[in-house]
Protein backbone atom coordinates (compact mmCIF):
# COMPACT_ATOMS: atom_id res chain seq x y z
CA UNK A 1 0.00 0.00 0.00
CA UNK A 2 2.39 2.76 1.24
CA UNK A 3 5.59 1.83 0.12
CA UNK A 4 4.70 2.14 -4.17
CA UNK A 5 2.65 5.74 -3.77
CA UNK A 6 5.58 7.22 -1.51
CA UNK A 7 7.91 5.97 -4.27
CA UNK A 8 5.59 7.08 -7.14
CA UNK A 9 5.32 10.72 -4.59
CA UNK A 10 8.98 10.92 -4.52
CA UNK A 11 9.34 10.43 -8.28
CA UNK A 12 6.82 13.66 -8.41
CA UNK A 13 8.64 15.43 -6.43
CA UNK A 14 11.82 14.82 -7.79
CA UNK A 15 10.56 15.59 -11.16
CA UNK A 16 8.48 18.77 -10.25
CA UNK A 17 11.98 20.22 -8.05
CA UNK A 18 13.82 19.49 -11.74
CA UNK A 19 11.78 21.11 -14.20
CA UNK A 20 10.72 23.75 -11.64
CA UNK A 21 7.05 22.46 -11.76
CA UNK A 22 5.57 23.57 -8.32
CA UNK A 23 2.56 21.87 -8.77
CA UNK A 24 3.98 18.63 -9.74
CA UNK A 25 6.75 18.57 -6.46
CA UNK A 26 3.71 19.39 -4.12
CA UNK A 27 1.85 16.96 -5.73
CA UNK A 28 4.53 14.03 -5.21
CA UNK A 29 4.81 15.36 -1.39
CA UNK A 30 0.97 14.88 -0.70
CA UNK A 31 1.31 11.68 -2.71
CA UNK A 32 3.87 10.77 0.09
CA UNK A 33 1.96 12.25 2.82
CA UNK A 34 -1.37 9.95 2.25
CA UNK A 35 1.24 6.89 2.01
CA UNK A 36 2.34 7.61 5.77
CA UNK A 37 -0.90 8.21 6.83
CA UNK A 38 -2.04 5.30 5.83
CA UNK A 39 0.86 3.11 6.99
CA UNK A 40 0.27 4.86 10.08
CA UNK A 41 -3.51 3.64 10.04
CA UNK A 42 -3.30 0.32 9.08
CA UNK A 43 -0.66 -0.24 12.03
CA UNK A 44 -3.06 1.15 14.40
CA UNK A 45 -5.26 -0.92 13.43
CA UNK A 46 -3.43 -3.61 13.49
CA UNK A 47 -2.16 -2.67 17.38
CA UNK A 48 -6.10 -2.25 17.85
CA UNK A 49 -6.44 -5.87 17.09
CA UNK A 50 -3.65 -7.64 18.61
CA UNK A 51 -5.00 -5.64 22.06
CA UNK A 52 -8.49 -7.30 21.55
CA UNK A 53 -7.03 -10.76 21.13
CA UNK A 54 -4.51 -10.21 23.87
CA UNK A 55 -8.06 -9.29 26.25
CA UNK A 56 -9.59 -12.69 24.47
CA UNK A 57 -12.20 -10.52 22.15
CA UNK A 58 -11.95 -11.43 18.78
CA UNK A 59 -12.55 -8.51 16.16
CA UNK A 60 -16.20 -8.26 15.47
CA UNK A 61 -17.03 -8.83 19.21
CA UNK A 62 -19.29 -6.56 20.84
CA UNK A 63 -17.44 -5.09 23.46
């Protein structure tokens, strides 16, 4: 998920900085931005589930 859109961001970047495209470079940096937010998501989640199965819920559980 994150890994190919903060390369494909960088690449943006890299190319808007070199052609002096300000649109493009801001573009590749909120490309990057949404990658870390959404690694940073996913491994809350994930802490969000191993807590539940460490308390012996399962996810889906009412609570």
């Amino acid at each position: 998920m994150g890994i190919g859109d903060k390369l494909k961001g960088k690449g943006n970047e890299l190319a808007g900085k070199a052609t002096g495209d300000r649109k493009q470079e801001f573009k590749g940096k909120a490309q990057q931005t949404k990658a870390d937010v959404q690694d940073g998501l996913s491994d809350a989640n994930e802490r969000v589930r191993d807590a539940d199965q460490e308390a012996g819920r399962l996810p889906g559980e009412d609570r």
